[in-house]
PDB file of N, CA and C in Angstrom:
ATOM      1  N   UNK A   1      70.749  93.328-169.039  1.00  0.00           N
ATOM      2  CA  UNK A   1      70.633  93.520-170.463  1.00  0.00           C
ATOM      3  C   UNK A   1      71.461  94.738-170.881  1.00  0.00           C
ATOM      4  N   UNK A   2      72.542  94.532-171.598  1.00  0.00           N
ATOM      5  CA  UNK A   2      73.749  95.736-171.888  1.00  0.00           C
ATOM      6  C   UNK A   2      73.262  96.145-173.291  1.00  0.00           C
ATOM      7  N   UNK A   3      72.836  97.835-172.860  1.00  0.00           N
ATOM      8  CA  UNK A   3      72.305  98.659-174.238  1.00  0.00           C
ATOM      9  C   UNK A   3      74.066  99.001-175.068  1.00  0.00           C
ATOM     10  N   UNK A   4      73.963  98.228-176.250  1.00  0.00           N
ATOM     11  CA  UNK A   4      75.081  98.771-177.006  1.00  0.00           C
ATOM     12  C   UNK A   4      75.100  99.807-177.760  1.00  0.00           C
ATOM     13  N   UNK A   5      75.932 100.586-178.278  1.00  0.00           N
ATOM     14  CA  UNK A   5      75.829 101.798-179.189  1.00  0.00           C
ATOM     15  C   UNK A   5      76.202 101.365-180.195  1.00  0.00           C
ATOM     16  N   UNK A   6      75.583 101.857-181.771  1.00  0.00           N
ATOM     17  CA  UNK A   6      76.365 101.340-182.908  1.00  0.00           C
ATOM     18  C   UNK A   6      76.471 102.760-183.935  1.00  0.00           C
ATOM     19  N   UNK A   7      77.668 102.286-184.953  1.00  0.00           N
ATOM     20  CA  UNK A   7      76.933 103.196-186.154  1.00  0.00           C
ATOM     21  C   UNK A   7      77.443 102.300-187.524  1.00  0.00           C
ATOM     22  N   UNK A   8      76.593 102.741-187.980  1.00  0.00           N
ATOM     23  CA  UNK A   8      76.134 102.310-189.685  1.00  0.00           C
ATOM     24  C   UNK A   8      77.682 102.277-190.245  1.00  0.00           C
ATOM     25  N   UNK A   9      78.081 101.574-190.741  1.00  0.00           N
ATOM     26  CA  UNK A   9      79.033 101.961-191.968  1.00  0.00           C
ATOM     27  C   UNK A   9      78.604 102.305-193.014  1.00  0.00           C
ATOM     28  N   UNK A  10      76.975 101.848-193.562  1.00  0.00           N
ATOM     29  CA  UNK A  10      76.811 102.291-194.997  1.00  0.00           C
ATOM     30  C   UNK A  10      76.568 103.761-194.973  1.00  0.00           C
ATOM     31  N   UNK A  11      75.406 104.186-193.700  1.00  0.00           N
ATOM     32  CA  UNK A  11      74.906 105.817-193.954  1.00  0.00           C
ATOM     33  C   UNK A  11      75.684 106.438-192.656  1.00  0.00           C
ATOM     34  N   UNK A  12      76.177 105.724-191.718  1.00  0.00           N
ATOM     35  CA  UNK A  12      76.991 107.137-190.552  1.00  0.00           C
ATOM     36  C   UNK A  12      75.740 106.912-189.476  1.00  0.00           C
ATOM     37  N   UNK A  13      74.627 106.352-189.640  1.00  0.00           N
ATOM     38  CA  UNK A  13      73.462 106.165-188.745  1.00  0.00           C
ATOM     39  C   UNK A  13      74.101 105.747-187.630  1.00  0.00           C
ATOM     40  N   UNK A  14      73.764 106.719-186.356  1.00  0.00           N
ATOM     41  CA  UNK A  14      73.934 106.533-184.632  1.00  0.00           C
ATOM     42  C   UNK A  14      72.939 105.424-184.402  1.00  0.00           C
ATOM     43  N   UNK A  15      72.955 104.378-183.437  1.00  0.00           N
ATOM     44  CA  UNK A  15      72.048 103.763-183.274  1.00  0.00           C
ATOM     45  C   UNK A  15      72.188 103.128-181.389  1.00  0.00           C
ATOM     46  N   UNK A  16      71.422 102.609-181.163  1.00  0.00           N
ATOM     47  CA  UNK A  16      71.352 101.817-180.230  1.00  0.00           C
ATOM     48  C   UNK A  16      70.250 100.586-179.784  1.00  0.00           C
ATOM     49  N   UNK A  17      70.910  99.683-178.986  1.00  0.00           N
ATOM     50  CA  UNK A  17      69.977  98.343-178.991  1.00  0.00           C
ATOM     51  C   UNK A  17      70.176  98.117-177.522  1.00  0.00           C
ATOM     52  N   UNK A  18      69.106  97.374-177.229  1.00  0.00           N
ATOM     53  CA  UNK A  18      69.297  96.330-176.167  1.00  0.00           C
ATOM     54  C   UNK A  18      69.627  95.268-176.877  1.00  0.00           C
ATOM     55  N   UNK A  19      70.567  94.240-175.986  1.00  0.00           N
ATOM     56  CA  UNK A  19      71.064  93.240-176.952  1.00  0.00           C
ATOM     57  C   UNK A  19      70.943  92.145-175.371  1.00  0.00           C
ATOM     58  N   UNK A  20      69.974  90.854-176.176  1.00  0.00           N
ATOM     59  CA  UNK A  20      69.593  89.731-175.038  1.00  0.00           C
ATOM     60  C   UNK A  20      70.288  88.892-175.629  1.00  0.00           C
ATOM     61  N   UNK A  21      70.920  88.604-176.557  1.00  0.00           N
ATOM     62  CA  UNK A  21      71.145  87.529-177.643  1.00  0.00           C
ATOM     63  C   UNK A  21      72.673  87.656-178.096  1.00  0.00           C
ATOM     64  N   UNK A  22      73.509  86.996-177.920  1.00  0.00           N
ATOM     65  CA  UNK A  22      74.680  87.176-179.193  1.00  0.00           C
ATOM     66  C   UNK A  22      74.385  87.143-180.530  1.00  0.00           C
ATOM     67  N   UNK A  23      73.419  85.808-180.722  1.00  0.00           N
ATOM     68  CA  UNK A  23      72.536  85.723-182.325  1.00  0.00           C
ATOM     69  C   UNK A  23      71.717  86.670-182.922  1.00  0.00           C
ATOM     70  N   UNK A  24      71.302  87.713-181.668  1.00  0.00           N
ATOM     71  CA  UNK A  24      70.432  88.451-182.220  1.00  0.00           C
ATOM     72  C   UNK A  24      71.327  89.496-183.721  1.00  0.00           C
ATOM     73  N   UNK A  25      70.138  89.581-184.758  1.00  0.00           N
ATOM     74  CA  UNK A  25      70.929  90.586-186.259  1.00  0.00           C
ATOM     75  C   UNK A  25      70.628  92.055-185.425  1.00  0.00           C
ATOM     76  N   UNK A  26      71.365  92.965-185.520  1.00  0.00           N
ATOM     77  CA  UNK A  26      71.349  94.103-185.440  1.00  0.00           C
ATOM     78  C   UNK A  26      70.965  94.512-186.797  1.00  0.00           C
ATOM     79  N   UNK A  27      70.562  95.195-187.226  1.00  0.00           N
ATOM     80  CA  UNK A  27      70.123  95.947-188.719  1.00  0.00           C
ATOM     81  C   UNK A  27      69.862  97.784-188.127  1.00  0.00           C
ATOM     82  N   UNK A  28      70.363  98.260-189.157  1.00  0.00           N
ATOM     83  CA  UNK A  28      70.509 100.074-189.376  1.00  0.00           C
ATOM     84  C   UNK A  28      68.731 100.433-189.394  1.00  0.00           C
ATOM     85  N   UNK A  29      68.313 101.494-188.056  1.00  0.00           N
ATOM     86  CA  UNK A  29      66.795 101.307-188.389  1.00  0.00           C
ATOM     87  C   UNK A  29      66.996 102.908-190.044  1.00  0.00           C
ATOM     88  N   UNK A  30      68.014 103.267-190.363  1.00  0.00           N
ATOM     89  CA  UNK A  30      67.492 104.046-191.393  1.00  0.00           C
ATOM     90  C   UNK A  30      67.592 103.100-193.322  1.00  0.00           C
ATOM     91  N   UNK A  31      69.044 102.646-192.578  1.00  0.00           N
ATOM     92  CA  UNK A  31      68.962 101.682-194.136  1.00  0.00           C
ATOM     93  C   UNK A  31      69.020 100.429-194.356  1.00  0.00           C
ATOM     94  N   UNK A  32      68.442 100.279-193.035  1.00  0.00           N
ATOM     95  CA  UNK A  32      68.140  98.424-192.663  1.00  0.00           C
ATOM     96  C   UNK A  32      69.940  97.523-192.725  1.00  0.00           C
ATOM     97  N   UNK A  33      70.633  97.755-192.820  1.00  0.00           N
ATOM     98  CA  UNK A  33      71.839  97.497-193.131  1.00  0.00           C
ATOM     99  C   UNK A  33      72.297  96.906-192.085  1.00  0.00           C
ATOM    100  N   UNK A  34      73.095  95.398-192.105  1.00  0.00           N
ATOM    101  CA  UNK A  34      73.528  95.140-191.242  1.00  0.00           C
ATOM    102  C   UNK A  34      75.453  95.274-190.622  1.00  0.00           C
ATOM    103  N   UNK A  35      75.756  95.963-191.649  1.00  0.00           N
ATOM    104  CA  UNK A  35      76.841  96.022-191.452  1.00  0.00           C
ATOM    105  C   UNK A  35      77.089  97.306-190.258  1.00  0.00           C
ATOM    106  N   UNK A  36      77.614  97.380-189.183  1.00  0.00           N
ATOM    107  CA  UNK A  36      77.939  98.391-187.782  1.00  0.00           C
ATOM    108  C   UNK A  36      79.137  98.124-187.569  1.00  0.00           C
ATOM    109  N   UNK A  37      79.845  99.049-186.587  1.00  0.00           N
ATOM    110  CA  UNK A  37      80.708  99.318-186.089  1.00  0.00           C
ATOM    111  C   UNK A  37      80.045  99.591-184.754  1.00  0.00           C
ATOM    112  N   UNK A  38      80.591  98.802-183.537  1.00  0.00           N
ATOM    113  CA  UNK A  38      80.490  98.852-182.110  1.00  0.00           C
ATOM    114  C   UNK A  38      81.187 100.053-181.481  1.00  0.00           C
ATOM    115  N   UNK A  39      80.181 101.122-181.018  1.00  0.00           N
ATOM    116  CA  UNK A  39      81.062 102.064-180.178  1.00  0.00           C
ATOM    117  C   UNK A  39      81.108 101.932-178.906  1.00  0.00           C
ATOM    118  N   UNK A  40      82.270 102.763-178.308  1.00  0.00           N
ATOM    119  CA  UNK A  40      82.524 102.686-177.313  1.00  0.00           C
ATOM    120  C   UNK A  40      81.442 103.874-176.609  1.00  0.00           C
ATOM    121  N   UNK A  41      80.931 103.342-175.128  1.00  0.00           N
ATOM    122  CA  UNK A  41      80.032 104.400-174.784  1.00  0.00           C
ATOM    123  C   UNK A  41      80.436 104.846-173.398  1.00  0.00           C
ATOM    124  N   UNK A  42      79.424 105.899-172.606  1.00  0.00           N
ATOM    125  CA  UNK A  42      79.779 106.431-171.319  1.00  0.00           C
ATOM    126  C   UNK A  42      78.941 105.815-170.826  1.00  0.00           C
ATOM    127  N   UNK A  43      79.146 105.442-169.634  1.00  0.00           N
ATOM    128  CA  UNK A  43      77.558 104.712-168.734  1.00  0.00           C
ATOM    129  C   UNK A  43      77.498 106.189-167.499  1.00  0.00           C
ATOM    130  N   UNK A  44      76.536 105.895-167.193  1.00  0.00           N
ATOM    131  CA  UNK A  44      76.292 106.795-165.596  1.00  0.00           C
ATOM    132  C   UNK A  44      76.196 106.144-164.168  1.00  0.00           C
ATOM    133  N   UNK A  45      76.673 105.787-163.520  1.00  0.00           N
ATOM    134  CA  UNK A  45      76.909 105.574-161.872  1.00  0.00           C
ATOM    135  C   UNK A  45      75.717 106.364-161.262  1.00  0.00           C
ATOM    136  N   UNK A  46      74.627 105.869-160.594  1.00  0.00           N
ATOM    137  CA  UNK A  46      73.547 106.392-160.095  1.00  0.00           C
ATOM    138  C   UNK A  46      74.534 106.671-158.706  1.00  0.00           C
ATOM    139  N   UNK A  47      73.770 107.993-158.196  1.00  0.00           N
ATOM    140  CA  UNK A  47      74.128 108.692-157.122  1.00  0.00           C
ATOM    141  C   UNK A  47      73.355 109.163-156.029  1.00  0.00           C
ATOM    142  N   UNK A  48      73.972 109.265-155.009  1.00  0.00           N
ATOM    143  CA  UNK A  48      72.723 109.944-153.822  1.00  0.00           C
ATOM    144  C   UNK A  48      72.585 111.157-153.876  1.00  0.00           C
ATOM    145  N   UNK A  49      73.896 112.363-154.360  1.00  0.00           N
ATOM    146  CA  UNK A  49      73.262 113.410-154.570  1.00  0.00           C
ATOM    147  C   UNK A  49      74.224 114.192-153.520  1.00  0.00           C
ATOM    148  N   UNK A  50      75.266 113.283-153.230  1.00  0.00           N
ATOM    149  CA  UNK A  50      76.384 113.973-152.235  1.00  0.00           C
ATOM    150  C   UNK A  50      77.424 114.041-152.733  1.00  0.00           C
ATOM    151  N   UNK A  51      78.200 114.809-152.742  1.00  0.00           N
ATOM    152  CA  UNK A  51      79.525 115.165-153.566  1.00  0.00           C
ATOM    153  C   UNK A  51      80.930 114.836-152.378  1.00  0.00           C
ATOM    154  N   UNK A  52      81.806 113.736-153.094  1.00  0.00           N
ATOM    155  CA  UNK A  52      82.425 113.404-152.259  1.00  0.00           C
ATOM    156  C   UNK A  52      83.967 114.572-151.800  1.00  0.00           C
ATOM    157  N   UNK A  53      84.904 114.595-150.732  1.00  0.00           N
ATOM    158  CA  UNK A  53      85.575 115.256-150.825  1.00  0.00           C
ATOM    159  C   UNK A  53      86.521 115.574-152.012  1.00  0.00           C
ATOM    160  N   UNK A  54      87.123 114.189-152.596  1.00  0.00           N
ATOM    161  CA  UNK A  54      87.764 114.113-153.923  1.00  0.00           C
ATOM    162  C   UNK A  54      87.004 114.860-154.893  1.00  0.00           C
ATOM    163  N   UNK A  55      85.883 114.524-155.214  1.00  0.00           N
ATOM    164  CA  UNK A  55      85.287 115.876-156.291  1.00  0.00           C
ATOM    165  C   UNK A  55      85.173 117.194-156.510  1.00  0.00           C
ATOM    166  N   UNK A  56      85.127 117.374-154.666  1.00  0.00           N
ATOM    167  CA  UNK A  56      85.116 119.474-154.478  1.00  0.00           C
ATOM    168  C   UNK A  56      86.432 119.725-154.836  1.00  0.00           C
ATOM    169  N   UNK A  57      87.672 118.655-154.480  1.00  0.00           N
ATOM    170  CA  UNK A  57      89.159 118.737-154.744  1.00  0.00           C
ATOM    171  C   UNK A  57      89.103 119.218-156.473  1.00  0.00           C
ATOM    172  N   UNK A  58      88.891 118.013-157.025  1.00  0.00           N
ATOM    173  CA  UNK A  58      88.867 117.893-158.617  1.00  0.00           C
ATOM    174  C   UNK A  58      88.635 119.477-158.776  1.00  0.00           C
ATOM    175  N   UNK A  59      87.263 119.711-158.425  1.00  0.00           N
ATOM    176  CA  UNK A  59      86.474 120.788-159.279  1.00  0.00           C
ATOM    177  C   UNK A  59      87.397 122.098-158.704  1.00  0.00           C
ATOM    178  N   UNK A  60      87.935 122.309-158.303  1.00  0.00           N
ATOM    179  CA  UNK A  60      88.728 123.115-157.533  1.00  0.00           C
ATOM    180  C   UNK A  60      90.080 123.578-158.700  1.00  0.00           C
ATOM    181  N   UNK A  61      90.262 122.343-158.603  1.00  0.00           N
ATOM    182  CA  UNK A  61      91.760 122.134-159.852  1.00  0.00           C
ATOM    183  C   UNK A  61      91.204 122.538-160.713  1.00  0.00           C
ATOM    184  N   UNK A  62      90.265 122.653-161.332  1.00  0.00           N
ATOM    185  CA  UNK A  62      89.943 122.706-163.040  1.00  0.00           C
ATOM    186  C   UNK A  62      88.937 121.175-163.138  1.00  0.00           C
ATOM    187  N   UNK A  63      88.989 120.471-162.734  1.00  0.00           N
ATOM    188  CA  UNK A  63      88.123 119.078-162.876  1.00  0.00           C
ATOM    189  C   UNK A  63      89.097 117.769-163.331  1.00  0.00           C
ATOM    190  N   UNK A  64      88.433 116.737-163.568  1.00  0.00           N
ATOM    191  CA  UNK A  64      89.502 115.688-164.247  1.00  0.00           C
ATOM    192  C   UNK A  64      91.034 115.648-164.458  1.00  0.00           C
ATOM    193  N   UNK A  65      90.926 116.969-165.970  1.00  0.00           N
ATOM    194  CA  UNK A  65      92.034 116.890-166.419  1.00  0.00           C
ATOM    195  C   UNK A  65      92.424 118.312-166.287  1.00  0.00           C
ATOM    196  N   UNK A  66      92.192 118.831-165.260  1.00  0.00           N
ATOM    197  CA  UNK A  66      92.800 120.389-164.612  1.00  0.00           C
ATOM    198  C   UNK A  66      92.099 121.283-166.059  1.00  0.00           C
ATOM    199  N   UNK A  67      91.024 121.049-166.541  1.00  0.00           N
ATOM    200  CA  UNK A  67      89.859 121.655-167.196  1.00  0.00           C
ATOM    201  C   UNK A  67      90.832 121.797-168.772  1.00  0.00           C
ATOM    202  N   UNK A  68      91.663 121.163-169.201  1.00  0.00           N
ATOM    203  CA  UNK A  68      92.056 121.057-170.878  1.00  0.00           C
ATOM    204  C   UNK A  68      90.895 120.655-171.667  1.00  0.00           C
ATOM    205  N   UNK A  69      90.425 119.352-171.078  1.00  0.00           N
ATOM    206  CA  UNK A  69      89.025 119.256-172.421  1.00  0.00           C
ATOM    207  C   UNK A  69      88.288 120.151-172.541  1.00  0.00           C
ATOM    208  N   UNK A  70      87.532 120.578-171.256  1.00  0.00           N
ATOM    209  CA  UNK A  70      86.922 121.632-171.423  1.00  0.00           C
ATOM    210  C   UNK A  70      85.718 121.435-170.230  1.00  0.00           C
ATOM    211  N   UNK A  71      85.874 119.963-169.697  1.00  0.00           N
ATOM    212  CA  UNK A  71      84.538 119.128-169.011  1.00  0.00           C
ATOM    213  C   UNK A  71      84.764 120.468-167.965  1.00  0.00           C
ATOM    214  N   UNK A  72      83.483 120.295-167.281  1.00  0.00           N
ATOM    215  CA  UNK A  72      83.038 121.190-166.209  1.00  0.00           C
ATOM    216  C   UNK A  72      82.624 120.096-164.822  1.00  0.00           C
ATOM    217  N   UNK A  73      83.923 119.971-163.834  1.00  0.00           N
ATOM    218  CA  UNK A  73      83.451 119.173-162.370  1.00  0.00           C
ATOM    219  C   UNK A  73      83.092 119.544-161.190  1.00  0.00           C
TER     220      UNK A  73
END
């Protein structure tokens, strides 16, 4: 069951659903509104809790993107 992210076009309302259904209506829970925009989201990769060699590398560099965004690896 893929939780989607949405937001409102009428009020800017963040939202999210489980979605079982293509048919299912999504509606805005602040202004009941069905009009949304589908965002794009981050998922999380469950982990054991071991940090692989490539990551101590990354975090070493600055992280990801040699630390420009700003992320912390």
């Amino acid at each position: 069951m893929p939780i989607y992210e949405y937001i409102c076009n009428d009020c800017g309302e963040r939202y999210e659903r489980i979605v079982m259904s293509k048919t299912l209506v999504i509606a805005c829970p602040k202004c009941a509104s069905a009009k949304h925009t589908l965002q794009l989201s981050v998922f999380a990769a469950p982990s054991n809790g071991a940090k692989s060699s490539a990551s101590s590398n990354s975090a070493s560099t600055g992280g990801c993107c040699s630390g420009a965004c700003g992320c912390r690896h």
